[in-house]
C-alpha atoms as a PDB file:
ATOM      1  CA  UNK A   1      -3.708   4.034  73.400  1.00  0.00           C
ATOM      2  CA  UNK A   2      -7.477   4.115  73.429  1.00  0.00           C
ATOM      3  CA  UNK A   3      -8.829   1.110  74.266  1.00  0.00           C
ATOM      4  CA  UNK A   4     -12.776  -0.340  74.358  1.00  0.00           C
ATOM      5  CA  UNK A   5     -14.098  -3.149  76.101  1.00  0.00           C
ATOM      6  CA  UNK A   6     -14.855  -6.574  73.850  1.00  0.00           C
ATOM      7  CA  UNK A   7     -16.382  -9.005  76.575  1.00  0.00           C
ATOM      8  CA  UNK A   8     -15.426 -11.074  79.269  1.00  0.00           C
ATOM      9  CA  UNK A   9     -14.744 -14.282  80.139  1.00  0.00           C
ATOM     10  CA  UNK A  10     -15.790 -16.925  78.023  1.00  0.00           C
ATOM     11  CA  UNK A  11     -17.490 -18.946  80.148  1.00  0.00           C
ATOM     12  CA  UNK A  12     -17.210 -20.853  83.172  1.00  0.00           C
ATOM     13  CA  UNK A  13     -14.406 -23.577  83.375  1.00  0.00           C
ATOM     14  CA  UNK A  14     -16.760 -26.589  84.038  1.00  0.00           C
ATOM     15  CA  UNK A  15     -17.848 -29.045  81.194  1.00  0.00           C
ATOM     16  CA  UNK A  16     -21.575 -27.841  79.934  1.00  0.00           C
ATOM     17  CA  UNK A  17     -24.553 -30.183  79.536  1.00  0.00           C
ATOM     18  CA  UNK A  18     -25.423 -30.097  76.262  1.00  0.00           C
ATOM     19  CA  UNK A  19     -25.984 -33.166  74.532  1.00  0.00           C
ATOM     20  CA  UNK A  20     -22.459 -34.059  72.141  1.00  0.00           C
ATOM     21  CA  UNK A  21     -24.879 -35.019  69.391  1.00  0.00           C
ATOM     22  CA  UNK A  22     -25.263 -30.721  68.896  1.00  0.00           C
ATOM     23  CA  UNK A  23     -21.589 -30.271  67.963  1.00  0.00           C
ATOM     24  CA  UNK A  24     -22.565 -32.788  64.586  1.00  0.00           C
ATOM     25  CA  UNK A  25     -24.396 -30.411  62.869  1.00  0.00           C
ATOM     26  CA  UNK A  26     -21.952 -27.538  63.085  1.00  0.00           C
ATOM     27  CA  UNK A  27     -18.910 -29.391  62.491  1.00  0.00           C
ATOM     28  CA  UNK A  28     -20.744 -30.129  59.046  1.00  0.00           C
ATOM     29  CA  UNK A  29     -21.799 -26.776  58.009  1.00  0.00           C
ATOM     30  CA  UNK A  30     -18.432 -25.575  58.932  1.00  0.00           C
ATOM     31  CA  UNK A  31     -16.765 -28.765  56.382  1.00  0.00           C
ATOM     32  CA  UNK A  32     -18.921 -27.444  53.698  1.00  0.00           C
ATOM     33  CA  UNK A  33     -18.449 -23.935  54.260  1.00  0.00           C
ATOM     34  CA  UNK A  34     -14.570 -24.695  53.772  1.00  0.00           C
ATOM     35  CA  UNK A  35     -16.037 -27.096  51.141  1.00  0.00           C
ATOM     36  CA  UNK A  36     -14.013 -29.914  52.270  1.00  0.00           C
ATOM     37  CA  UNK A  37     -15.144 -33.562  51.864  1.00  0.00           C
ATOM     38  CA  UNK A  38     -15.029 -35.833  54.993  1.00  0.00           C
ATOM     39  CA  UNK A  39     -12.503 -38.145  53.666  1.00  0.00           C
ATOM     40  CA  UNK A  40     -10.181 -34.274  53.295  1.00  0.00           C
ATOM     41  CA  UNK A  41     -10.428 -33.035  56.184  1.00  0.00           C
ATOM     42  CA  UNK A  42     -10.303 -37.047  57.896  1.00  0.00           C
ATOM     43  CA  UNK A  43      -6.507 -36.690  55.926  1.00  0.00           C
ATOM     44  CA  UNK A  44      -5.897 -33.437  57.495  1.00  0.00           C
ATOM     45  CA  UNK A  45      -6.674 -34.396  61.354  1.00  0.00           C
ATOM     46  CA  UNK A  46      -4.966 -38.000  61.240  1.00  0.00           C
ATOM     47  CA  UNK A  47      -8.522 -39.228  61.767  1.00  0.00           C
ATOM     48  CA  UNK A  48     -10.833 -41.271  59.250  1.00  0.00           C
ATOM     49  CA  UNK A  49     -13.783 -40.511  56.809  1.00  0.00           C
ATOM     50  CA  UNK A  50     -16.002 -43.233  58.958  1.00  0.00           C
ATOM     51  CA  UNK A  51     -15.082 -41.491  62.304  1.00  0.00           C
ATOM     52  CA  UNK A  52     -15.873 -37.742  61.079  1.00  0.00           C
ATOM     53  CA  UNK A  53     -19.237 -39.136  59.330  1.00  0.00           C
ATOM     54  CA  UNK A  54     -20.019 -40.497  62.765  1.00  0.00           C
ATOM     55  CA  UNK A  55     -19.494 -37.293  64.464  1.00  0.00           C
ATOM     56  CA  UNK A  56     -21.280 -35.337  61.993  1.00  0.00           C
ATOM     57  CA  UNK A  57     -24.169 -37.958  62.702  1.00  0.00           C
ATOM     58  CA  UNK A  58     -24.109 -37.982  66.585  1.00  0.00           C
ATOM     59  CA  UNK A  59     -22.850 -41.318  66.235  1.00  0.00           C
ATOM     60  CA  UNK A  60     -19.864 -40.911  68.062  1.00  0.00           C
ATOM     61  CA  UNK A  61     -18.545 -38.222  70.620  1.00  0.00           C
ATOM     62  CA  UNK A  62     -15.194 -36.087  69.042  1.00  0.00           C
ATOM     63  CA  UNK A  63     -12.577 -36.115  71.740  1.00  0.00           C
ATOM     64  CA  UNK A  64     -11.394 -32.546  72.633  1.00  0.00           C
ATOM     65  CA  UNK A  65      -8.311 -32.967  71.179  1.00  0.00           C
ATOM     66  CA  UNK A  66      -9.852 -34.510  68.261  1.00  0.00           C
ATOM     67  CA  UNK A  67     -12.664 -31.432  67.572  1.00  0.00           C
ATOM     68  CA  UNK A  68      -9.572 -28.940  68.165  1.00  0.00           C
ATOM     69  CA  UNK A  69      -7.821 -30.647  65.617  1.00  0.00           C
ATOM     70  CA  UNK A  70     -10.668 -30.499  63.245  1.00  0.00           C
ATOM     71  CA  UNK A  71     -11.513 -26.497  63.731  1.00  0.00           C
ATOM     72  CA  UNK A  72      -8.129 -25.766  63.564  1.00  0.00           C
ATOM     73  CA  UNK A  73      -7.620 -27.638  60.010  1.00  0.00           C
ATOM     74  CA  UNK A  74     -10.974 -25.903  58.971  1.00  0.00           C
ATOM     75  CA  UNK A  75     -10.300 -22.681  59.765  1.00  0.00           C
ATOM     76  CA  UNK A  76     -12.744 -22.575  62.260  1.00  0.00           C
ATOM     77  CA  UNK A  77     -12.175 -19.113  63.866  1.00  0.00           C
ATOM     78  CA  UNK A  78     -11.309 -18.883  67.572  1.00  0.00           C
ATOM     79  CA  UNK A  79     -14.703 -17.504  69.175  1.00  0.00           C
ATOM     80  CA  UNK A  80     -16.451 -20.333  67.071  1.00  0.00           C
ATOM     81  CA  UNK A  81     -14.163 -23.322  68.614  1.00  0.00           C
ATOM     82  CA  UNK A  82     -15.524 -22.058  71.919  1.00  0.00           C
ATOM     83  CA  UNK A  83     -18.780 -23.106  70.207  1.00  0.00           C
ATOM     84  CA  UNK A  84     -17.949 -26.638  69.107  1.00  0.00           C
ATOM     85  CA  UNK A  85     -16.499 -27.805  72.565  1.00  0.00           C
ATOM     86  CA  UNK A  86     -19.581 -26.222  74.247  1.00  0.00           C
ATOM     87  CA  UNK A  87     -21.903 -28.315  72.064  1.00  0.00           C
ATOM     88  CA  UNK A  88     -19.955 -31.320  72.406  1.00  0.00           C
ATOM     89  CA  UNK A  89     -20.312 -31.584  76.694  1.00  0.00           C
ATOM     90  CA  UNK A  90     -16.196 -29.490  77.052  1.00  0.00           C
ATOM     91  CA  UNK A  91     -15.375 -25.989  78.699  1.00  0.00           C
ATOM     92  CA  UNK A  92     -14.418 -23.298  76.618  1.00  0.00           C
ATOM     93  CA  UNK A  93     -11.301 -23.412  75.455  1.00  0.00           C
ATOM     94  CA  UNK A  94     -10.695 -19.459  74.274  1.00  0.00           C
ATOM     95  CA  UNK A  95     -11.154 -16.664  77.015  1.00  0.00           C
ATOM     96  CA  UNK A  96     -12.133 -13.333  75.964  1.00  0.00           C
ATOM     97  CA  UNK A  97     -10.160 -10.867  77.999  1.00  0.00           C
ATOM     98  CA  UNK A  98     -11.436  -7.108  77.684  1.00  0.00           C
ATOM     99  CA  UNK A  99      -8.938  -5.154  75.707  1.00  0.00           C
ATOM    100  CA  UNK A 100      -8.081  -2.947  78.719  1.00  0.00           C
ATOM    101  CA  UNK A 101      -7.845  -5.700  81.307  1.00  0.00           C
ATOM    102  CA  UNK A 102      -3.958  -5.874  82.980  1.00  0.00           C
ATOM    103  CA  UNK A 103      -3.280  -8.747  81.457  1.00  0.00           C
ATOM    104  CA  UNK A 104      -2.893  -7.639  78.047  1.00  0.00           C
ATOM    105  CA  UNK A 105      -0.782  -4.730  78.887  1.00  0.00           C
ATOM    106  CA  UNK A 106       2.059  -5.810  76.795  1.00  0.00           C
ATOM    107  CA  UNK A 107      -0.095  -6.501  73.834  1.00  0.00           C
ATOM    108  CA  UNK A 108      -1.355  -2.817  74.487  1.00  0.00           C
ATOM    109  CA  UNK A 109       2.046  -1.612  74.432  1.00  0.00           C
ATOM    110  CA  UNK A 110       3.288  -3.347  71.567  1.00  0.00           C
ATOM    111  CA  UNK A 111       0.498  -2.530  68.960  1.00  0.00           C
ATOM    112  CA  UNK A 112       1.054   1.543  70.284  1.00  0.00           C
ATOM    113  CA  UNK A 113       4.413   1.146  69.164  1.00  0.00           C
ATOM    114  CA  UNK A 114       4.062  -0.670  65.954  1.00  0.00           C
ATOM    115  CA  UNK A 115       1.396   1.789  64.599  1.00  0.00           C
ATOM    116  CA  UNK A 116       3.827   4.534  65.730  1.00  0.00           C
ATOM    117  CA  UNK A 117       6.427   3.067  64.004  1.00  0.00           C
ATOM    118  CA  UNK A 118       4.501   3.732  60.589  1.00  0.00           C
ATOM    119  CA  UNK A 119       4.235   7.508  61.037  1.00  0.00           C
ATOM    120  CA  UNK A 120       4.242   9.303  58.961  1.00  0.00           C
ATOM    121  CA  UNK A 121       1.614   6.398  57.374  1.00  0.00           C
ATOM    122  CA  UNK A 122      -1.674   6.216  58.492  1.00  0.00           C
ATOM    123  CA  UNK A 123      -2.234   2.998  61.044  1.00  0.00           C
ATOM    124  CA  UNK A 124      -4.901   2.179  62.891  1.00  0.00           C
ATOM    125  CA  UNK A 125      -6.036  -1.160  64.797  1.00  0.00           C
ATOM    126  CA  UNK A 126     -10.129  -2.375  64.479  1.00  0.00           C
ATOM    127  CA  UNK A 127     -12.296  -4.893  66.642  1.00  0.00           C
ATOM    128  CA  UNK A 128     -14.109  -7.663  65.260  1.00  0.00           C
ATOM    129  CA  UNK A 129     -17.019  -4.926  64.412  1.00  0.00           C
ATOM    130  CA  UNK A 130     -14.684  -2.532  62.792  1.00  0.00           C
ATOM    131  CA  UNK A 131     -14.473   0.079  65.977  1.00  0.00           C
ATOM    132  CA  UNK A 132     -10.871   1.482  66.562  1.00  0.00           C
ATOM    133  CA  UNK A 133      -9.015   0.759  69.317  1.00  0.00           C
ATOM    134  CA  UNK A 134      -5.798   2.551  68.204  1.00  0.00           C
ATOM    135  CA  UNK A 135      -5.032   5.348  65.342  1.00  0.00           C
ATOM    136  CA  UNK A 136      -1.569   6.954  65.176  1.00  0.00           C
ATOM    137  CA  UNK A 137      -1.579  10.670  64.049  1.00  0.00           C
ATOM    138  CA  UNK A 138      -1.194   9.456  60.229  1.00  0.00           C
ATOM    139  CA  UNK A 139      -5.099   8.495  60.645  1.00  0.00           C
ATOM    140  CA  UNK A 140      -5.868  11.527  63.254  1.00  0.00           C
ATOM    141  CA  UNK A 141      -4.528  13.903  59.732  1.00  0.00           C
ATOM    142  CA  UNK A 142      -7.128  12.263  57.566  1.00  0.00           C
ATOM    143  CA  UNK A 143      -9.807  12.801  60.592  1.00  0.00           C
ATOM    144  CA  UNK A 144      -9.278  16.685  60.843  1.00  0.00           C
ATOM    145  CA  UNK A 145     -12.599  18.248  59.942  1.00  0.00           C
ATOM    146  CA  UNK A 146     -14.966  15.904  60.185  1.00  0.00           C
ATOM    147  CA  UNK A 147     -17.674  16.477  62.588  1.00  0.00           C
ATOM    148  CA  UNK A 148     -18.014  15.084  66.811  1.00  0.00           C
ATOM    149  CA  UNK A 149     -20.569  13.011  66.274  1.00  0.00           C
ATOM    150  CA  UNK A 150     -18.332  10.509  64.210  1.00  0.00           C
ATOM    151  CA  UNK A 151     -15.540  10.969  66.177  1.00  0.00           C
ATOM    152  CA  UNK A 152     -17.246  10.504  69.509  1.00  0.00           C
ATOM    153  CA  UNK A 153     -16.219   6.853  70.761  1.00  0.00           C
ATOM    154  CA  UNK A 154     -16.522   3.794  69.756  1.00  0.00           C
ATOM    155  CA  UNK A 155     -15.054   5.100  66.742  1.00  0.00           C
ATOM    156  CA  UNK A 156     -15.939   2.600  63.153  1.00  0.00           C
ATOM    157  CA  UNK A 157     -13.654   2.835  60.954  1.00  0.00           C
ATOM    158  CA  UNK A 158     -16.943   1.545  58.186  1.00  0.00           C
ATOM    159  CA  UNK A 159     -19.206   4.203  59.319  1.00  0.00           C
ATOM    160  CA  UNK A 160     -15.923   6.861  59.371  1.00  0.00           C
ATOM    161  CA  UNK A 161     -15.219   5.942  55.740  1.00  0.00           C
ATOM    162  CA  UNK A 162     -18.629   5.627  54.793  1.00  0.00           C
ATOM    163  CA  UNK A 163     -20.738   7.784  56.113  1.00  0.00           C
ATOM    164  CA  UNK A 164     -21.757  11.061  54.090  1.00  0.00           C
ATOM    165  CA  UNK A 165     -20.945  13.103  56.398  1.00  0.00           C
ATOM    166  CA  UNK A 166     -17.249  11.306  57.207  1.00  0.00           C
ATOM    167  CA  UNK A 167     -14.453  11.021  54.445  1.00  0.00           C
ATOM    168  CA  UNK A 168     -16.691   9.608  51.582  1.00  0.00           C
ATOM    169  CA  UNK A 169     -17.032  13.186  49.774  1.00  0.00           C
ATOM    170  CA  UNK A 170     -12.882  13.607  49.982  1.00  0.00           C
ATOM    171  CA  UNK A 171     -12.702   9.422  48.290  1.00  0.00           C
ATOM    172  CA  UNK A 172     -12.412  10.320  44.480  1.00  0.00           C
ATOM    173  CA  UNK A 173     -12.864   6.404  43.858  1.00  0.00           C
ATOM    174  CA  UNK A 174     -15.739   5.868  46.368  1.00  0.00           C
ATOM    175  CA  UNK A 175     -17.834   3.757  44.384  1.00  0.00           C
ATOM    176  CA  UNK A 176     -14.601   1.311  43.345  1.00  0.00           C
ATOM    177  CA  UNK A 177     -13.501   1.694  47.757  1.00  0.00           C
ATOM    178  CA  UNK A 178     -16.846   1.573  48.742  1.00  0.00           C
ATOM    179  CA  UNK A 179     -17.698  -2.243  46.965  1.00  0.00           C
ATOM    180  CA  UNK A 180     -14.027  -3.147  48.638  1.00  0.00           C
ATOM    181  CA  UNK A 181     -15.117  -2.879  51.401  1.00  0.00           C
ATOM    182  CA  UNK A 182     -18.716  -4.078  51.571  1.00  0.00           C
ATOM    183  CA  UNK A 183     -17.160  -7.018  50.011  1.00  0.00           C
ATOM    184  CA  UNK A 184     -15.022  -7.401  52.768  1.00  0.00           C
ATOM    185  CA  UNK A 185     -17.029  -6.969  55.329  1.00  0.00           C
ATOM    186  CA  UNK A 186     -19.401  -9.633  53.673  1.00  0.00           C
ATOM    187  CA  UNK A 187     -16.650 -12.374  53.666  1.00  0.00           C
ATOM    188  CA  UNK A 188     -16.134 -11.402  57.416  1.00  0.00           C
ATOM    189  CA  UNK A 189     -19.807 -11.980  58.155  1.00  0.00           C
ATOM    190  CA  UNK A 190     -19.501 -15.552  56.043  1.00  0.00           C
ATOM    191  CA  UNK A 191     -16.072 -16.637  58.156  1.00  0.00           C
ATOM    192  CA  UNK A 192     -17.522 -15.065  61.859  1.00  0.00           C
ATOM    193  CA  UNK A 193     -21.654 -15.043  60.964  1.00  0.00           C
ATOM    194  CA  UNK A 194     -21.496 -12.537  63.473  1.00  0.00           C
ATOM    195  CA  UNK A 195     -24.735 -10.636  64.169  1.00  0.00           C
ATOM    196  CA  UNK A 196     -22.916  -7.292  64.985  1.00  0.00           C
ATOM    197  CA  UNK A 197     -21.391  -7.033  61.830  1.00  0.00           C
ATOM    198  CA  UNK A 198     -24.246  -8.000  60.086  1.00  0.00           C
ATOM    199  CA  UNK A 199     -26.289  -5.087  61.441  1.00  0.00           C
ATOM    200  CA  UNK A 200     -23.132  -2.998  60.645  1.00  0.00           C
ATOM    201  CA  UNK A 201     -23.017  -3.939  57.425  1.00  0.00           C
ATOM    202  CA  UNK A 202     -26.805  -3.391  56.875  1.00  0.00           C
ATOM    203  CA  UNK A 203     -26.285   0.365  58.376  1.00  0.00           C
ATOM    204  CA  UNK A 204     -23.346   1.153  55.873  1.00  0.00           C
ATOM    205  CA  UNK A 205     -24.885  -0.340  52.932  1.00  0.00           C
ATOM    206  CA  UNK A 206     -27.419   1.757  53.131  1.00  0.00           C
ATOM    207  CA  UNK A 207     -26.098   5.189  53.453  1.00  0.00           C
ATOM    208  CA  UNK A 208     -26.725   7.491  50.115  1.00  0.00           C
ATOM    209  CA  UNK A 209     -24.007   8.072  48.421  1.00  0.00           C
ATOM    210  CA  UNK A 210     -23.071  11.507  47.973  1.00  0.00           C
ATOM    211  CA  UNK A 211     -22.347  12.952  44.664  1.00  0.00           C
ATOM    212  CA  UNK A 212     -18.982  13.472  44.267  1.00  0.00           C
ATOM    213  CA  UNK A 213     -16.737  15.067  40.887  1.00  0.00           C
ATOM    214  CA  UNK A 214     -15.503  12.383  38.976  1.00  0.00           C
ATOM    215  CA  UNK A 215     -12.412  10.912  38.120  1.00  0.00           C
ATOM    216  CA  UNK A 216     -10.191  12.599  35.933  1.00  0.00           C
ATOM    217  CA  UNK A 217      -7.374  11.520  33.719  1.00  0.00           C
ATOM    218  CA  UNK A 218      -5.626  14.090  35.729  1.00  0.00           C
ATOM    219  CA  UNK A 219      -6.277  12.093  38.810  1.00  0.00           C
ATOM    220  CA  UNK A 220      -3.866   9.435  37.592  1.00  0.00           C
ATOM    221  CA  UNK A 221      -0.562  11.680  36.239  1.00  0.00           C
ATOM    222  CA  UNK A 222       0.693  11.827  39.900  1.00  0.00           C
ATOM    223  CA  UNK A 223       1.161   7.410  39.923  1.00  0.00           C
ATOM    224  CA  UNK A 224       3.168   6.526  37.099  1.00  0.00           C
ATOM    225  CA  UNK A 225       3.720   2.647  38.245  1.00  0.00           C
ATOM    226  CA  UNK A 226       1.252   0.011  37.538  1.00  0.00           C
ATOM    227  CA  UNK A 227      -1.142  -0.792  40.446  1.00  0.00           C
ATOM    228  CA  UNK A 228      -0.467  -3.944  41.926  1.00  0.00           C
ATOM    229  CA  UNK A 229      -4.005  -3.550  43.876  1.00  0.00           C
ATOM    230  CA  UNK A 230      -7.169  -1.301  44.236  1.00  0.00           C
ATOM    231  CA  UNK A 231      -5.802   2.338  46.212  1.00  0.00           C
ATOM    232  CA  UNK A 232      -8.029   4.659  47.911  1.00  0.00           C
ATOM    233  CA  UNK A 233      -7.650   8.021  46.494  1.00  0.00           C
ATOM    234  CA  UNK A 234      -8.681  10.589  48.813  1.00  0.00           C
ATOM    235  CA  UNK A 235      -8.198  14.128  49.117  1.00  0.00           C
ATOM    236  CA  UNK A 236      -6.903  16.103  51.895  1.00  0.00           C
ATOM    237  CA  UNK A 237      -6.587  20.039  51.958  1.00  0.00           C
ATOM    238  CA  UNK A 238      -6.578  20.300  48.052  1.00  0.00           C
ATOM    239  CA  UNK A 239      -3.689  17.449  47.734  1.00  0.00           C
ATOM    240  CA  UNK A 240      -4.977  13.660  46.387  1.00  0.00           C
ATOM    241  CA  UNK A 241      -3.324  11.387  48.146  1.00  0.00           C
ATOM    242  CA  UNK A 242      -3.458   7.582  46.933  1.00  0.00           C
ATOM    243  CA  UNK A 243      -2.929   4.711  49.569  1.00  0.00           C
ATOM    244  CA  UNK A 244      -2.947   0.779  49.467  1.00  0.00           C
ATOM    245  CA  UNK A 245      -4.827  -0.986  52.442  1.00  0.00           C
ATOM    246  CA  UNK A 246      -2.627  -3.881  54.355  1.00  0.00           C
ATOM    247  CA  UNK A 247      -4.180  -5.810  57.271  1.00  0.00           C
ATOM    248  CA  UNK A 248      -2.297  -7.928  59.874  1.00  0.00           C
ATOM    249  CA  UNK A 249      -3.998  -9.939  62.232  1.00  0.00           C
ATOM    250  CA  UNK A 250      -2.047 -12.476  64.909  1.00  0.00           C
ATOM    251  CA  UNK A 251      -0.447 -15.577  64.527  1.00  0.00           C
ATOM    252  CA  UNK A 252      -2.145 -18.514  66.963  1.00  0.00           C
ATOM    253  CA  UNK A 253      -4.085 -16.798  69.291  1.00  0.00           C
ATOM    254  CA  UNK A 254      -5.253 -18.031  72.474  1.00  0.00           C
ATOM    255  CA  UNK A 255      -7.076 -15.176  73.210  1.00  0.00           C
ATOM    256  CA  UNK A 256     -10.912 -14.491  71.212  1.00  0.00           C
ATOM    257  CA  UNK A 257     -10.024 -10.457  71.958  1.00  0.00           C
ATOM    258  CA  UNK A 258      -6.686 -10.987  70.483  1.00  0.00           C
ATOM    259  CA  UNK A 259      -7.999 -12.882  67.726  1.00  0.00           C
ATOM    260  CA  UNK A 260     -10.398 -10.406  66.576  1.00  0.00           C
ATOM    261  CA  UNK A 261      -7.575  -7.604  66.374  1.00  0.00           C
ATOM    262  CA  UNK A 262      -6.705  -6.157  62.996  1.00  0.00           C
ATOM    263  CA  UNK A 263      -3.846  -4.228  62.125  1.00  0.00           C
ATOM    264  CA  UNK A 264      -4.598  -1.726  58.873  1.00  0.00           C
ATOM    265  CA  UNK A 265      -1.795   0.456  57.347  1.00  0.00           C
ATOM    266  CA  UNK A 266      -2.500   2.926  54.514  1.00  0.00           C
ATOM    267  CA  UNK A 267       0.825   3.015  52.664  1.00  0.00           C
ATOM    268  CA  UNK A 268       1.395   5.389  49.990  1.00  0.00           C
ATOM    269  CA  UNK A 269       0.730   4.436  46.133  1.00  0.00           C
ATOM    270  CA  UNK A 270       2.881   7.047  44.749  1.00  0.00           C
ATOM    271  CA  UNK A 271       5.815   9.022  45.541  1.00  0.00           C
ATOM    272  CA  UNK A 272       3.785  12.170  45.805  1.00  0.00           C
ATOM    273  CA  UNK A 273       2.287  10.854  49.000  1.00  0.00           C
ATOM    274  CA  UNK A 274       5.035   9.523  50.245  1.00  0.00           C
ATOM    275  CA  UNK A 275       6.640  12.845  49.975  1.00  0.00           C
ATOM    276  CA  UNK A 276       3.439  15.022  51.496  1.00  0.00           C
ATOM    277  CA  UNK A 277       2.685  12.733  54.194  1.00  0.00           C
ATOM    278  CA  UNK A 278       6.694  13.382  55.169  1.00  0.00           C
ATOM    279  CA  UNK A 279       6.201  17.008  55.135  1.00  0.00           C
ATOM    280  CA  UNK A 280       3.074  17.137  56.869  1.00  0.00           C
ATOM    281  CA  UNK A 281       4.848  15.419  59.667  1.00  0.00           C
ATOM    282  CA  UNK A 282       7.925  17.344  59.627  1.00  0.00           C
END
């Protein structure tokens, strides 16, 4: 498994001196991001309307318990709760252990084998910025070809499916794929308002897109069942394959690396991939 670095510890263990009054503001924008009214999200926590209008104020200091309870019912994601406890006087809560450290070992081991287990499918596991960490040989088929310098590590899966020069001439949808996932990366940017991705997404955005045949009726004869969601049809060695996108991410982490860990699967659209992908394994 190929693994790269995302950070270190999240900061020392000793309660910071920032003023508690600085965790009001961002427990607000983050309530009306989720567009949730004080007296909501008061419901949610077991807390009250008065108290949470207090904290938003600098009125009153959230217990830790208390602010967990209120990221946790807004979605807040983990790197951010780091955030609210450091602006209201408490430690992190969240490390960030590097992807390769010894402690995550298992997790290491257990994400090789699930995206093994979907050969002959293409799997692959991203960072928070979209840079794989793990590709079984499903993915490594749909590489073949294209040239070093995309290929040369940290590998982004945005710029790999993007770029001119990477597998957006073989996408006979690209414009349709390409909006998916600027749109996708734009909600991640909303949730995370993470700088990174926002220069990512900048980078991508702006690459020409290169002319490409059309879609043909033709295109379509090989999928006979109605699509339950957008595919990516792409080409490989004269065959067009058609694949749906499913993401996975972890249940309650306690870990910001962890957190930030997405697993994608291509699975097939039609039977026709199903069946090439089979014999190109075989």
């Amino acid at each position: 498994m190929t693994t790269v670095p995302t950070g270190g510890a999240a900061g020392p263990s000793s309660p910071t001196d920032t003023p508690y009054e600085g965790v009001g503001p961002l427990l607000r924008a983050w309530r009306e991001r989720r567009r949730v009214s004080q007296l909501e999200l008061a419901l949610r926590a077991d807390s009250s309307a008065r108290h949470i209008s207090f904290v938003e104020t600098g009125r009153s200091r959230p217990s830790e318990e208390l602010l967990l309870r209120l990221a946790k019912h807004l979605d807040v994601p983990v790197r951010e709760r780091n955030a609210l406890l450091l602006s209201a006087g408490y430690a992190p809560r969240y490390r960030e252990t590097p992807l390769d450290d010894p402690a995550l070992e298992s997790l290491r081991d257990g994400v090789e084998r699930l995206i093994q287990g979907y050969e002959p499918y293409p799997a692959f596991v991203v960072d928070a910025t979209y840079n794989v960490v793990a590709a079984n040989r499903g993915i490594l088929m749909l590489l073949d070809g294209l040239p070093e310098s995309l290929l040369t590590p940290p590998v982004n899966a945005m710029r790999l499916t993007l770029h001119p020069e990477g597998l957006a001439p073989r996408i006979r949808n690209l414009r349709e794929w390409r909006g998916h996932l600027l749109a996708q990366m734009e909600r991640e940017i909303a949730l995370h308002r993470s700088a990174p991705l926002r220069a990512l997404y900048d980078e991508v955005a702006a690459y020409p897109v290169p002319e490409q045949q059309e879609e043909s009726p033709a295109d379509h004869t090989a999928d006979p069942v109605p699509q339950f969601a957008l595919p990516m049809r792409i080409e490989h060695e004269g065959r067009l394959l058609s694949f749906i996108s499913s993401i996975s991410t972890f249940n309650t982490p306690m870990d910001i690396t962890v957190a930030e860990l997405a697993i994608e699967t291509l699975l097939p659209a039609d039977p026709a991939t199903v069946k090439y992908l089979h014999s190109m394994m075989s």
